[in-house]
Structures are given as C-alpha cells and as structure tokens.
C-alpha atoms as a PDB file:
ATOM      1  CA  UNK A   1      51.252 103.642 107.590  1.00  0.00           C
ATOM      2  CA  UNK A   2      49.886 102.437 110.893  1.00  0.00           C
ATOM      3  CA  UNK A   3      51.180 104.587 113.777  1.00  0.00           C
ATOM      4  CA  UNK A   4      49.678 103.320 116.886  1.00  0.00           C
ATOM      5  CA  UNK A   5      49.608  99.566 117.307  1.00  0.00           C
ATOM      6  CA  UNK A   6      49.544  96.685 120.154  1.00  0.00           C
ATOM      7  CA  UNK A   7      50.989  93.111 119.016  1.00  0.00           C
ATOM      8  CA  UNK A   8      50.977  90.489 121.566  1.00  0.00           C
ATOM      9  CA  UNK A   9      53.323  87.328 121.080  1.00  0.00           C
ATOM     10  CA  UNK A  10      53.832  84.208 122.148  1.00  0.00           C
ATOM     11  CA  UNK A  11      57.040  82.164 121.710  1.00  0.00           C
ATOM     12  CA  UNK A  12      56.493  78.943 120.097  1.00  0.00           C
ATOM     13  CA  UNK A  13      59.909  77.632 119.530  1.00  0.00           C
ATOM     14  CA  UNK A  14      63.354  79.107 119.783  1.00  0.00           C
ATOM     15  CA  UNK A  15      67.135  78.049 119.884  1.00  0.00           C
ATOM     16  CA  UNK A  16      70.341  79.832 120.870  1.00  0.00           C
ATOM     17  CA  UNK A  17      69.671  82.593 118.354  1.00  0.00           C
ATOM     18  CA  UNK A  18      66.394  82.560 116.978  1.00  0.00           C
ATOM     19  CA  UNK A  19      62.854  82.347 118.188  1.00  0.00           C
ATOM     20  CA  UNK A  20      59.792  81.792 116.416  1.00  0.00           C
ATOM     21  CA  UNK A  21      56.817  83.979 117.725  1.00  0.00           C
ATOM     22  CA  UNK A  22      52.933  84.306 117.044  1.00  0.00           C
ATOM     23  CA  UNK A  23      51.889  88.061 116.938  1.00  0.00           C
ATOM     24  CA  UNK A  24      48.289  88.953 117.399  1.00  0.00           C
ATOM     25  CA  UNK A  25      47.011  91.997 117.160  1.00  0.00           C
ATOM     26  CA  UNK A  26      44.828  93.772 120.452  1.00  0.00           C
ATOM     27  CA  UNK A  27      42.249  94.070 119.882  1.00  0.00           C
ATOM     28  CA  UNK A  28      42.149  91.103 116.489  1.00  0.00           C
ATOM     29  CA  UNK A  29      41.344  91.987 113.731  1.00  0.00           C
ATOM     30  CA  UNK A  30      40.850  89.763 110.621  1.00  0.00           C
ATOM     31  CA  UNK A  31      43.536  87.918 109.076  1.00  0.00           C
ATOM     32  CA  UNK A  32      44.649  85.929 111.952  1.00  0.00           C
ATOM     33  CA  UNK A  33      48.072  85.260 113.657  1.00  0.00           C
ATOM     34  CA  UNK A  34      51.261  86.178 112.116  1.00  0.00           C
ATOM     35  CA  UNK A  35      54.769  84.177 112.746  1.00  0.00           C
ATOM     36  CA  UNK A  36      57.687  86.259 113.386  1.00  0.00           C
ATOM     37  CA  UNK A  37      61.248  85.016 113.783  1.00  0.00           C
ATOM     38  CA  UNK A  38      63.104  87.402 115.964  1.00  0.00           C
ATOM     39  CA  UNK A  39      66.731  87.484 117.560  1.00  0.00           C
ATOM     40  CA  UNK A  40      66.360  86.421 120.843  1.00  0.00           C
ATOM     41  CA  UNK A  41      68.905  89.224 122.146  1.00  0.00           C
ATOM     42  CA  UNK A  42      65.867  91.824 121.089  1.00  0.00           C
ATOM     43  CA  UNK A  43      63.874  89.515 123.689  1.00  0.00           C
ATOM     44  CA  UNK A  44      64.235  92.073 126.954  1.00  0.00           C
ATOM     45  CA  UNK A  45      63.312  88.654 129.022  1.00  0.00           C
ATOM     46  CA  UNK A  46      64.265  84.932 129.308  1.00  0.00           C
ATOM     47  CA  UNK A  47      63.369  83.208 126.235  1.00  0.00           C
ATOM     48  CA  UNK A  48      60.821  80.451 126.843  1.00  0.00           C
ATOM     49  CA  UNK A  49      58.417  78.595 124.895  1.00  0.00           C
ATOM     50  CA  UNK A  50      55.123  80.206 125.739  1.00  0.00           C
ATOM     51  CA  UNK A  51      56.284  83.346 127.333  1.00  0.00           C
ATOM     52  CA  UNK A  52      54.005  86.014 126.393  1.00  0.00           C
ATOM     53  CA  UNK A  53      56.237  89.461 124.792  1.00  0.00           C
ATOM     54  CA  UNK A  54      54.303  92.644 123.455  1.00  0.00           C
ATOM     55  CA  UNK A  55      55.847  95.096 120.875  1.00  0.00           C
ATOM     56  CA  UNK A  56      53.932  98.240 121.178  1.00  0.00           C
ATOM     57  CA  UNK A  57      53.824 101.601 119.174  1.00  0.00           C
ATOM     58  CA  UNK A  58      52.400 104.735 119.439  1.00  0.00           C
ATOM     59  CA  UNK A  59      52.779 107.580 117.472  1.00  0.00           C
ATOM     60  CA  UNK A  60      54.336 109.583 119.769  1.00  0.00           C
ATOM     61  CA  UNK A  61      57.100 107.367 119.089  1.00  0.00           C
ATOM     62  CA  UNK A  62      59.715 106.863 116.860  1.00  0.00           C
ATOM     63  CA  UNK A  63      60.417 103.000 117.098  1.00  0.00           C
ATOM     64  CA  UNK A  64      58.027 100.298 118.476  1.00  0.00           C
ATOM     65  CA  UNK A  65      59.689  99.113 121.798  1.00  0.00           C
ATOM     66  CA  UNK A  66      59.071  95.077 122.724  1.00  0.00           C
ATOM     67  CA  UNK A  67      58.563  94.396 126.423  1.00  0.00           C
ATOM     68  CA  UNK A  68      57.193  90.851 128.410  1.00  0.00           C
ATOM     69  CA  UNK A  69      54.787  89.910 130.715  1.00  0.00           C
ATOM     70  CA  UNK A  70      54.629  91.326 133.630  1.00  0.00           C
ATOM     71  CA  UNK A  71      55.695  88.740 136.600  1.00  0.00           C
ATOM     72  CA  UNK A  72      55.018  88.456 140.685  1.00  0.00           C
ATOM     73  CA  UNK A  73      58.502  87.758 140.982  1.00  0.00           C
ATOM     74  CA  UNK A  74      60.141  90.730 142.928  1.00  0.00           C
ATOM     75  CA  UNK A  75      57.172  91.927 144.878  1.00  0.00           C
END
C-alpha cells in the first residue's frame, strides 16, 4: 500500500456537482495521467477549469487531505 504520495490535478471540466480532474503523480512516474471525477464540495477552492488542486499523503497521516494552488490574492 503506498503511504506517502503527491498527486497534482488539474480540472478539466466540471458542473454543479461533479468535476472531472487529471492527477499526475510528483515526481511522474510511468503510466501517465489518471482522470478522476470528484464532488466538487471536496474541492477546498472555487471550481474552475484549469485550476491546479493537490491531494497529498504522508504516512504520518491517516487520510490524504486535497488542498489548491496557492494564490497572491490576500497579500
């Protein structure tokens, strides 16, 4: 079981419910992207189509937690 990982997405499509997001792994490894179609109200950001989200896991923790980009806005 892996216990320590880094995906980074990109949402390609989404609706009111549903988006459609390419995973890669960091670093990639073979086998390419995978497509993952997630509830948007796990999204911890506004839903847009190529916003950039990361689910990350170590194994120090019990559950992978999904974050997004970082932005300027705030500063």
């Amino acid at each position: 079981m892996l216990k320590t990982f880094v995906l980074v997405g990109v949402i390609v499509s989404h609706d009111e419910v549903l988006s459609t997001v390419e995973f890669n792994t960091n670093p990639a490894v073979n086998g390419g992207p995978a497509i993952a179609v997630m509830q948007n109200s796990a999204i911890p950001c506004d839903v847009e189509v190529g916003k950039k989200i990361y689910v990350v896991k170590s194994e120090k923790m019990e559950h992978a937690t999904i974050s997004c980009e970082a932005t300027d806005e705030g500063r």
